[in-house]
Protein backbone atom coordinates (compact mmCIF):
# COMPACT_ATOMS: atom_id res chain seq x y z
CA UNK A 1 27.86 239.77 86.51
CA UNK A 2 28.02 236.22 85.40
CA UNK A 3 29.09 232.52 87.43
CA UNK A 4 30.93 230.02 85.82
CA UNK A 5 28.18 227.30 87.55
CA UNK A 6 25.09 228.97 87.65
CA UNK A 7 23.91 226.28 90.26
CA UNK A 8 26.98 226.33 92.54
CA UNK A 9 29.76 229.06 93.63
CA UNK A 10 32.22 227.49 91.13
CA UNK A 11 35.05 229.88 89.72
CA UNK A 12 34.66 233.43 89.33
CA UNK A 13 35.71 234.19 86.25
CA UNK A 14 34.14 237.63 85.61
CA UNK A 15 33.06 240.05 87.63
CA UNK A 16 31.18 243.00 88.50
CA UNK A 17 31.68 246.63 85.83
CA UNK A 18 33.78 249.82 87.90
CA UNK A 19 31.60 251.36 90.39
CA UNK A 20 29.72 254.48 88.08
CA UNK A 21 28.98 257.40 88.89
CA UNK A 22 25.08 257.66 88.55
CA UNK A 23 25.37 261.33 87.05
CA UNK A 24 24.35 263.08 83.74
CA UNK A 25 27.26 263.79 80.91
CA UNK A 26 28.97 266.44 80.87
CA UNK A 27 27.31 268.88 78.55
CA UNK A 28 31.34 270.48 77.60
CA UNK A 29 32.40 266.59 77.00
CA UNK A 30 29.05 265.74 74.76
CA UNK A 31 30.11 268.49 72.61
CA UNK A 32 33.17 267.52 72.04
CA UNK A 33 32.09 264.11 71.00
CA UNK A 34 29.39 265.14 68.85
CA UNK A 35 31.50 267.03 66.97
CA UNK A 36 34.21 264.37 66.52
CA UNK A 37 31.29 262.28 65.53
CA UNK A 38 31.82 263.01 61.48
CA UNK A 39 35.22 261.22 61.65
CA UNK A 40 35.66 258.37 59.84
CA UNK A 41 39.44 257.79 60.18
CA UNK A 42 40.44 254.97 62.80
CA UNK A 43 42.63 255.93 66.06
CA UNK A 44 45.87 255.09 65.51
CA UNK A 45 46.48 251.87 67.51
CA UNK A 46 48.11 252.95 70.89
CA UNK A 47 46.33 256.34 70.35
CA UNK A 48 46.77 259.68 68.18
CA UNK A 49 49.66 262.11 68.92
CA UNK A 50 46.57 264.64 69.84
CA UNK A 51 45.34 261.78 72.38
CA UNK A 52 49.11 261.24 73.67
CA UNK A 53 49.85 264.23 73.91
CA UNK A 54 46.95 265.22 75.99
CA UNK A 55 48.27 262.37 78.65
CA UNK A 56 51.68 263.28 78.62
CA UNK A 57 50.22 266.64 80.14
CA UNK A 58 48.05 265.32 82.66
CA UNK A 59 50.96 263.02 83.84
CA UNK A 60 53.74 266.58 83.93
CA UNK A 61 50.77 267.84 85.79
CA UNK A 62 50.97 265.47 88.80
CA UNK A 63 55.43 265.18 88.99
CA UNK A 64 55.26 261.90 86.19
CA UNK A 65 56.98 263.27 83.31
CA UNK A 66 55.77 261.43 80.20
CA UNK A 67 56.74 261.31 76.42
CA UNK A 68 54.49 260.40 73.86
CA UNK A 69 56.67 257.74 72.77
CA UNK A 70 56.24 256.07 76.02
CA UNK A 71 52.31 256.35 76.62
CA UNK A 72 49.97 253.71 74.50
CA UNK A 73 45.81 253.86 74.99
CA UNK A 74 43.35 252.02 74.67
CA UNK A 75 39.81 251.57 74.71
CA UNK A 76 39.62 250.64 78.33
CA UNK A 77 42.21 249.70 81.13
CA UNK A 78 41.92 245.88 80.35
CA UNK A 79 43.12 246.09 76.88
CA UNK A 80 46.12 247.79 78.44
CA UNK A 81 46.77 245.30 81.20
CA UNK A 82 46.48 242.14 78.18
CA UNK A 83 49.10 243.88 76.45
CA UNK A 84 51.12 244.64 79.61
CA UNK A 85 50.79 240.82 80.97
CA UNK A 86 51.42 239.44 77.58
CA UNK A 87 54.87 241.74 77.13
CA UNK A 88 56.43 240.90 80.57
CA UNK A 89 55.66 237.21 80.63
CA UNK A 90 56.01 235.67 83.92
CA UNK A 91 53.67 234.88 86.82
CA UNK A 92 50.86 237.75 88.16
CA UNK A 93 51.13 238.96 91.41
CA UNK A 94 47.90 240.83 92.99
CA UNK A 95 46.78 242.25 96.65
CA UNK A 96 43.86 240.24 98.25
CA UNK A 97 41.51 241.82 97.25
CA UNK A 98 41.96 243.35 94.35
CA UNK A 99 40.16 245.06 91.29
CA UNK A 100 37.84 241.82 89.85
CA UNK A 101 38.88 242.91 86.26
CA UNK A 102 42.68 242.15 87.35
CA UNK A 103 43.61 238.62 87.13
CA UNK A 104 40.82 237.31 84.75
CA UNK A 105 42.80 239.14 82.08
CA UNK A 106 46.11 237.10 83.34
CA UNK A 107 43.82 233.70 83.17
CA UNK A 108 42.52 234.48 79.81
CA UNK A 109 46.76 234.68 79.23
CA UNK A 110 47.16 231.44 81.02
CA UNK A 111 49.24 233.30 83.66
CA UNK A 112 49.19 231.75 87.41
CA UNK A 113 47.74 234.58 89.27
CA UNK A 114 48.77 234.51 93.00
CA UNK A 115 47.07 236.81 95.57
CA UNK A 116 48.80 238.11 98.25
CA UNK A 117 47.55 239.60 101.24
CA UNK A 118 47.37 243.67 102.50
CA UNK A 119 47.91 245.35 105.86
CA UNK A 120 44.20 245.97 107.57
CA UNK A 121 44.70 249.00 107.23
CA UNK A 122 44.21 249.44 103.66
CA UNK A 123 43.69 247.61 100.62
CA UNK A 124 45.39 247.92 97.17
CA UNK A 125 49.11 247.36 98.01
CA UNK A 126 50.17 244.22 99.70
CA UNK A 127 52.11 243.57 103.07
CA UNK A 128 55.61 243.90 102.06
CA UNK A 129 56.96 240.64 104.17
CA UNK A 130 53.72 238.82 102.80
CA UNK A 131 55.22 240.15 99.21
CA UNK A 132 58.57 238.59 99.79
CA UNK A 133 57.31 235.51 101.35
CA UNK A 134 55.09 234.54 98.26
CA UNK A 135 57.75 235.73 95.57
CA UNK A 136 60.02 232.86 97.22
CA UNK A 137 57.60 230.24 98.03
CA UNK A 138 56.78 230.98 94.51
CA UNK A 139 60.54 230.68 93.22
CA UNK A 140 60.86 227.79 95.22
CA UNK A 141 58.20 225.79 93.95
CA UNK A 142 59.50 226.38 90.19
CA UNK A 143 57.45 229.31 90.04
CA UNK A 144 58.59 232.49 87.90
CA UNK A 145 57.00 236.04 89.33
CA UNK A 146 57.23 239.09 87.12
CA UNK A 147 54.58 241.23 87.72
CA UNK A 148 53.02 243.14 90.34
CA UNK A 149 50.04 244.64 89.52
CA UNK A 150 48.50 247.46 92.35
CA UNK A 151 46.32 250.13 93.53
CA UNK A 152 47.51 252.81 95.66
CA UNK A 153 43.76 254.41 95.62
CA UNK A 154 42.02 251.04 95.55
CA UNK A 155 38.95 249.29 93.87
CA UNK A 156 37.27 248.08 96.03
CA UNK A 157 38.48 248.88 99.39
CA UNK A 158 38.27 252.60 99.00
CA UNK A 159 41.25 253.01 100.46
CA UNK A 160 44.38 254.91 99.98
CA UNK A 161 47.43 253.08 101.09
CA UNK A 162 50.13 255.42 103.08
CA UNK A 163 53.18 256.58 101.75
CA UNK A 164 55.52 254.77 104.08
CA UNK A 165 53.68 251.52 103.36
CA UNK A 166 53.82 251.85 99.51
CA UNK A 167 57.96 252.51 99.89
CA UNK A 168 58.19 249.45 101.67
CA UNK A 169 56.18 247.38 98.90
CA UNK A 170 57.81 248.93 95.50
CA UNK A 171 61.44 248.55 97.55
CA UNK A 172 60.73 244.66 98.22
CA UNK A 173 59.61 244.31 94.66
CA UNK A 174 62.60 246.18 93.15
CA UNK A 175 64.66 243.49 95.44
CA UNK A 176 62.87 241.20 93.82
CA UNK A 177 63.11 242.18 89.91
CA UNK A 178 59.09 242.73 89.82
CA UNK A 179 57.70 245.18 87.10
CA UNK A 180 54.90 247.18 88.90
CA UNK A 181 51.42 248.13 87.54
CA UNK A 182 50.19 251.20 89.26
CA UNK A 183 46.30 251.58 88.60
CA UNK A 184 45.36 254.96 89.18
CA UNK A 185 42.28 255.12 87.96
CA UNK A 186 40.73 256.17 91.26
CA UNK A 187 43.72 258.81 91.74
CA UNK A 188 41.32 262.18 91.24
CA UNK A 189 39.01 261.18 93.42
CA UNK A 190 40.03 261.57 96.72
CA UNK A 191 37.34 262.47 99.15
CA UNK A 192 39.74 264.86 101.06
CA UNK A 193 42.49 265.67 98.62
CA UNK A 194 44.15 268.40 101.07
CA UNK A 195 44.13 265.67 103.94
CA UNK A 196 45.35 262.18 102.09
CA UNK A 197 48.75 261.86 100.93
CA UNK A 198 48.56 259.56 97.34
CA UNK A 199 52.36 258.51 95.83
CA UNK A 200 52.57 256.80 92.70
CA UNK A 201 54.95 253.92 92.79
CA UNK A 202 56.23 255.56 89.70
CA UNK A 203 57.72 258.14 91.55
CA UNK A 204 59.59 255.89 93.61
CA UNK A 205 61.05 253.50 91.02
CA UNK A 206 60.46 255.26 87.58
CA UNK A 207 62.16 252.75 85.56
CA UNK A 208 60.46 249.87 86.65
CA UNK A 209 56.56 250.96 86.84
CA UNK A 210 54.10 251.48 84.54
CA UNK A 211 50.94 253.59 85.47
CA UNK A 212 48.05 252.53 83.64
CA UNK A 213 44.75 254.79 84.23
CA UNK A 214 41.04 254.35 83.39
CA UNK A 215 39.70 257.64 82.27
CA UNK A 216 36.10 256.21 83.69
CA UNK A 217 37.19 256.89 86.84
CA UNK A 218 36.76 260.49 86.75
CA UNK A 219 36.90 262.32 83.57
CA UNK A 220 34.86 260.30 81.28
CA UNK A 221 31.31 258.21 81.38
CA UNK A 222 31.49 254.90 81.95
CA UNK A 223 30.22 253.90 78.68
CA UNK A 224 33.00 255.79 76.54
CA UNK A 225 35.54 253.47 76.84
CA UNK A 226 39.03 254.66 76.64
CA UNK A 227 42.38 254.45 78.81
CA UNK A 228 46.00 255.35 78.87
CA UNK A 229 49.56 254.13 80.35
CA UNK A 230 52.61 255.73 81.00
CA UNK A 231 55.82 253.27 80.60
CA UNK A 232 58.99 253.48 82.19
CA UNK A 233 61.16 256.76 80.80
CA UNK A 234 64.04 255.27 81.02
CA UNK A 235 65.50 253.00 78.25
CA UNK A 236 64.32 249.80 79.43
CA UNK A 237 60.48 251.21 78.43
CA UNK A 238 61.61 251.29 74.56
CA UNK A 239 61.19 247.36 74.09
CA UNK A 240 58.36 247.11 76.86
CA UNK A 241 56.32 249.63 74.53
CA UNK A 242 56.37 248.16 71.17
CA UNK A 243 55.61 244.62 72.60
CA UNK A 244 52.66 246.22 73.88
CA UNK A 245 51.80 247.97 70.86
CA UNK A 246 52.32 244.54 69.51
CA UNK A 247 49.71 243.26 71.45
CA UNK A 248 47.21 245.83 71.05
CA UNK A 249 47.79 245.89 67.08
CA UNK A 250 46.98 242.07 67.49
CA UNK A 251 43.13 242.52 69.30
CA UNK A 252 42.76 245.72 67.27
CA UNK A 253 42.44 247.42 70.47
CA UNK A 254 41.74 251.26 69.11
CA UNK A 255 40.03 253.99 70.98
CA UNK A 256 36.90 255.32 69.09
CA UNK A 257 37.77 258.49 67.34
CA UNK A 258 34.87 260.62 68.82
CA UNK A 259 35.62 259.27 72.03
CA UNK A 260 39.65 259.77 71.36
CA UNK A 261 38.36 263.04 71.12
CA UNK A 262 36.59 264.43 74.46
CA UNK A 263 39.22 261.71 76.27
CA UNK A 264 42.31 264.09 74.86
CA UNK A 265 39.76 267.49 75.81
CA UNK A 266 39.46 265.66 79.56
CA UNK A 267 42.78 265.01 80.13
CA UNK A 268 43.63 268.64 79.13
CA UNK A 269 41.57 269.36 82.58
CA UNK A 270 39.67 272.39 81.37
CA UNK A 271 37.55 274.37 83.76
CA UNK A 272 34.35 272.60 82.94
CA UNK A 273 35.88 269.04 83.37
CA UNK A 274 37.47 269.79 86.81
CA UNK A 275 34.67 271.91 88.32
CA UNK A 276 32.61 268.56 87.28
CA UNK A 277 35.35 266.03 88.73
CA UNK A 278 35.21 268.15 92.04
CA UNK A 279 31.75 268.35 92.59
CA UNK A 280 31.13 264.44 91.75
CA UNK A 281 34.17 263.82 94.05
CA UNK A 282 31.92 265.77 96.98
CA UNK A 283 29.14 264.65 96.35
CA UNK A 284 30.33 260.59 96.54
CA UNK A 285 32.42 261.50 99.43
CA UNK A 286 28.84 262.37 101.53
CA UNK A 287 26.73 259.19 100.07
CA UNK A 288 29.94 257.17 100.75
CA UNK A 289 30.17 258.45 104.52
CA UNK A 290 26.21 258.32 104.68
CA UNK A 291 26.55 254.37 103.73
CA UNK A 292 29.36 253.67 106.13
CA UNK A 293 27.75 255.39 108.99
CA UNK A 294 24.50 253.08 108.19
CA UNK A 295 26.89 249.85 108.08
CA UNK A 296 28.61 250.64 111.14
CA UNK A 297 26.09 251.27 113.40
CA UNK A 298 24.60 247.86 112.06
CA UNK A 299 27.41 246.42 113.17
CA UNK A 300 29.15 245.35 109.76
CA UNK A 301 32.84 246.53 109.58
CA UNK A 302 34.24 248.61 107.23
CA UNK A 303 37.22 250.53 106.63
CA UNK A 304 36.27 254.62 105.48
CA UNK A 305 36.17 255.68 102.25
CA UNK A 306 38.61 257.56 101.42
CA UNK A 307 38.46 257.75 96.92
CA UNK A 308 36.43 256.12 94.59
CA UNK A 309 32.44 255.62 94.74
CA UNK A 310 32.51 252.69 96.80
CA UNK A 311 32.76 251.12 100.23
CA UNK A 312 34.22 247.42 100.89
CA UNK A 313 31.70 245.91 104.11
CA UNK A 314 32.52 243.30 106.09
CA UNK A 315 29.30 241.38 107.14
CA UNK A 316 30.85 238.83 110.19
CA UNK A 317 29.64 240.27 113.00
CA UNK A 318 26.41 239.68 111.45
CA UNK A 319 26.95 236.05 110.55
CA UNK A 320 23.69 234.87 113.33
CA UNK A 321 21.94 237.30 110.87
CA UNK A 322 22.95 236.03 107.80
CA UNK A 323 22.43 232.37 108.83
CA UNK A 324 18.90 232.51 109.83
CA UNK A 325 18.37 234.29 106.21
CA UNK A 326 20.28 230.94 104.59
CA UNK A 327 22.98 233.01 103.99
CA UNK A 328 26.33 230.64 104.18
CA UNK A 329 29.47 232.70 101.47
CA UNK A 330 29.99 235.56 100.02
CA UNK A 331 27.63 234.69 96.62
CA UNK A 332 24.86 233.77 98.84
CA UNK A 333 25.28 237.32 100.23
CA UNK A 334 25.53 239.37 97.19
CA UNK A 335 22.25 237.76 95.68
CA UNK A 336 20.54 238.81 99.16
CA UNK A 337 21.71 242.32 98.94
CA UNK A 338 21.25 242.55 95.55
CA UNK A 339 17.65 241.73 95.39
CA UNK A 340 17.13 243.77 98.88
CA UNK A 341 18.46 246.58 98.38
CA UNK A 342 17.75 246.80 94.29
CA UNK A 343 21.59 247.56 93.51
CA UNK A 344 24.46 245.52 92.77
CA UNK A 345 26.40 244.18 95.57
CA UNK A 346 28.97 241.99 94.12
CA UNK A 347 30.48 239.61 96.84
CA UNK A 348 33.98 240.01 97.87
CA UNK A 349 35.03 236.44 95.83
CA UNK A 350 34.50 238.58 92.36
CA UNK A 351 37.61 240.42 94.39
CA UNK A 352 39.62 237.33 95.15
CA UNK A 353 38.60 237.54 98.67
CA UNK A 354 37.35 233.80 100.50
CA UNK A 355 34.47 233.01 99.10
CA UNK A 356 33.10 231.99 102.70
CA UNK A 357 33.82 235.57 103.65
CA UNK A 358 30.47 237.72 104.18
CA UNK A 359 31.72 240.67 102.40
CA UNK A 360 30.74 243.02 99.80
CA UNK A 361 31.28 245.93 97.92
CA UNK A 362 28.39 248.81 97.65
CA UNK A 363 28.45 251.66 95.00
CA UNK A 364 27.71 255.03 96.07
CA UNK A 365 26.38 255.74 92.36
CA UNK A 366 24.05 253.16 92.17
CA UNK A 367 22.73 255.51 95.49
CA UNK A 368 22.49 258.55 92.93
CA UNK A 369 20.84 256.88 89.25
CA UNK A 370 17.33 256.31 90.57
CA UNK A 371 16.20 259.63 90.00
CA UNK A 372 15.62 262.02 86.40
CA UNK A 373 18.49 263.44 84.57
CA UNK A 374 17.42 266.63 86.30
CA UNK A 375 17.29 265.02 89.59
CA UNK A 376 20.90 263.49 89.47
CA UNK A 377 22.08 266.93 88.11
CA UNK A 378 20.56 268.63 90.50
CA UNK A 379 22.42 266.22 93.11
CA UNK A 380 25.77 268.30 91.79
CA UNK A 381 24.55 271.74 92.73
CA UNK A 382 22.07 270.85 95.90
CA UNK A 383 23.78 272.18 99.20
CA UNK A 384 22.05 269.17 101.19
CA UNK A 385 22.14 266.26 98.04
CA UNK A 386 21.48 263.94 100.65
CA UNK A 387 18.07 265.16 101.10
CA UNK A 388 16.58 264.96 97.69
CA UNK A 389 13.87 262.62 97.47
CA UNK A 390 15.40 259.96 95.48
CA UNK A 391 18.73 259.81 97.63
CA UNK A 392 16.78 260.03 100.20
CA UNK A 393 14.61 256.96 99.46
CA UNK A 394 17.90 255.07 98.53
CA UNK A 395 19.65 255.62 101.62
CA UNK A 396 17.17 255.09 103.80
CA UNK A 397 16.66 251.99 101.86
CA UNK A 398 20.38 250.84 102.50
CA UNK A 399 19.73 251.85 106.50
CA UNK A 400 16.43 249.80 106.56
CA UNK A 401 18.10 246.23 105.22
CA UNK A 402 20.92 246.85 107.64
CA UNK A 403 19.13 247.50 110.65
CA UNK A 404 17.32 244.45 110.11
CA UNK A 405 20.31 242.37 110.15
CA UNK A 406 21.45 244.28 113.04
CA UNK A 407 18.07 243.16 114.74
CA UNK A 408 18.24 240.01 113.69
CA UNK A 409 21.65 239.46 114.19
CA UNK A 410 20.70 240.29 118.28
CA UNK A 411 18.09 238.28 118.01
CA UNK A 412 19.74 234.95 116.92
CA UNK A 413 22.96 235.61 119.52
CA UNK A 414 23.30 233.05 121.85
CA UNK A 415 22.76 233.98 125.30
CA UNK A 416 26.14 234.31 127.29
């Protein structure tokens, strides 16, 4: 994570990585890369009919009928979004807060990016009046919004927004002529998948919404970059696609062929990969429940996680706390965390939150990487993972620097 001012709290230009997943590679997934490794053909830009093919599957899978024709990867969501923000033109329009990746890539563009607020229930999907209200504020001030870019399982709330809510949002924004990016990156890891109802906005409005998903969030390692989007099916996705392709032909933007490869044998969803994705998905869901039962009883807010390998904490309750330890904004905070607790804690400004906001967001990975390869494996198969020594340690690390706000935080209250 870098500032622009290294002295001061100036803008935030780029912020923290996805949250990771602290775990050993996939043996099944290795092999398939090593043995792609030999190739020395490039990736066709927008991705191989193999690769395309592969997502066009795992989209029929889950009610999104795909064609090849209208999917384009890349290596990484970002590359995607570029080529999305550069085709549709226009102004950017995000939830507060948001994935920090999303409107540094509309910047870079020289797109106004305008944040708009969400329900407190959830994050990822904005208020659908507050929607409305900023589209013609926006139109009234010589402003021209295009694009809506959202998250119904969201980075970095950990939330996923309800269906009724999301109907209300994508119908204001169809009023409204807005193209919709879903990002589902985080769809596949709901902590209680029989229990949380997730819609894609592409279900809703198919020929306005394109769903654009980072295979880091649960199929592939973080470090094997490589992502794919579904456009509209409909004829208005024909242009929208090859102005995209345009784009990504421009930055050269081609998946790795050995990493082309174990992305198309992922999104196939053999046994191996989906026994793994299910067992990491458990296994976040208890550290991430763990974490927010430590926070709460602190006295931070929080909503629960409910997908992802993250938390989003609210610190204001503990603001005497954080005062008496100098601590005045939201950077202030995340270099306090970061060095207690020995993780990254980004502040909720690399999320377009207020920068005098005391909020953060904590990975449950980070939680899970302090141990051997055998260790974090072993966190996979363990019927108590919580109790292995190195979570263990970690957590009780997290509960340690929050009950010492919590104490302090008493301590510093003024007496009524």
């Amino acid at each position: 994570m870098r500032r622009t001012d290294p002295e001061g709290h100036g803008p935030v230009r780029f912020g923290p990585p996805p949250p990771e997943d602290g775990l050993p590679v996939l043996p099944e997934l290795s092999a398939v890369l090593a043995a792609a490794a030999s190739r020395a053909e490039a990736e066709p830009v927008g991705g191989g009919p193999a690769l395309k093919e592969a997502a066009c599957g795992y989209w029929d899978r889950r009610g999104l009928p795909a064609r090849p024709g209208r999917v384009a990867a890349a290596p990484g969501a970002p590359a995607l979004l570029v080529a999305l923000t550069a085709a549709l033109g226009g102004d950017v329009l995000v939830p507060r807060p948001c994935a920090a990746w999303w409107a540094p890539y509309a910047r870079l563009l020289g797109r106004p990016v305008f944040h708009v607020p969400t329900p407190a229930e959830n994050g990822g999907v904005p208020d659908p009046y507050a929607l409305l209200e900023t589209v013609r504020r926006l139109r009234a001030e010589g402003g021209d919004p295009r694009l809506l870019v959202l998250s119904v399982a969201d980075d970095p709330t950990a939330t996923v927004a309800p269906p009724e809510l999301l109907h209300e949002t994508v119908e204001a924004a169809a009023g409204e002529g807005l193209h919709l990016v879903s990002d589902e990156t985080w769809r596949d890891t709901l902590h209680d998948p029989h229990g949380t109802v997730l819609l894609s906005p592409a279900e809703m409005l198919p020929e306005r919404v394109t769903v654009v998903s980072d295979l880091s969030g649960a199929l592939l390692p973080a470090g094997w970059p490589a992502a794919v989007a579904r456009l509209p099916v409909d004829g208005t996705g024909d242009g929208l696609h090859a102005r995209v392709l345009d784009v990504l032909t421009a930055l050269d933007a081609r998946v790795a062929a050995p990493v082309a490869a174990a992305a198309g044998y992922a999104l196939t969803e053999p046994e191996p990969v989906t026994a793994r994705i299910r067992a990491a998905v458990r296994l976040h869901a208890r550290v991430a429940a763990a974490v927010y039962a430590t926070v709460v009883a602190a006295g931070a807010l929080s909503r629960p996680p409910q997908a992802g390998r993250h938390l989003y904490v609210d610190l204001e309750p503990l603001r005497p706390a954080l005062a008496a330890h100098g601590i005045g904004d939201a950077q202030e905070l995340e270099d306090f965390l970061t060095a207690r607790l020995g993780m990254p804690a980004p502040g909720g400004h690399r999320f377009g939150d207020d920068l005098a906001a005391p909020r953060v967001r904590l990975s449950t990975g980070a939680l899970l990487a302090g141990g051997s390869p055998e260790a974090r494996a072993a966190c996979l198969t363990s019927p108590s993972p919580l109790e292995l020594p190195h979570v263990q340690r970690a957590l009780t690390l997290v509960k340690s620097v929050f009950d010492d706000l919590r104490d302090d935080a008493q301590r510093w209250e003024p007496p009524r």
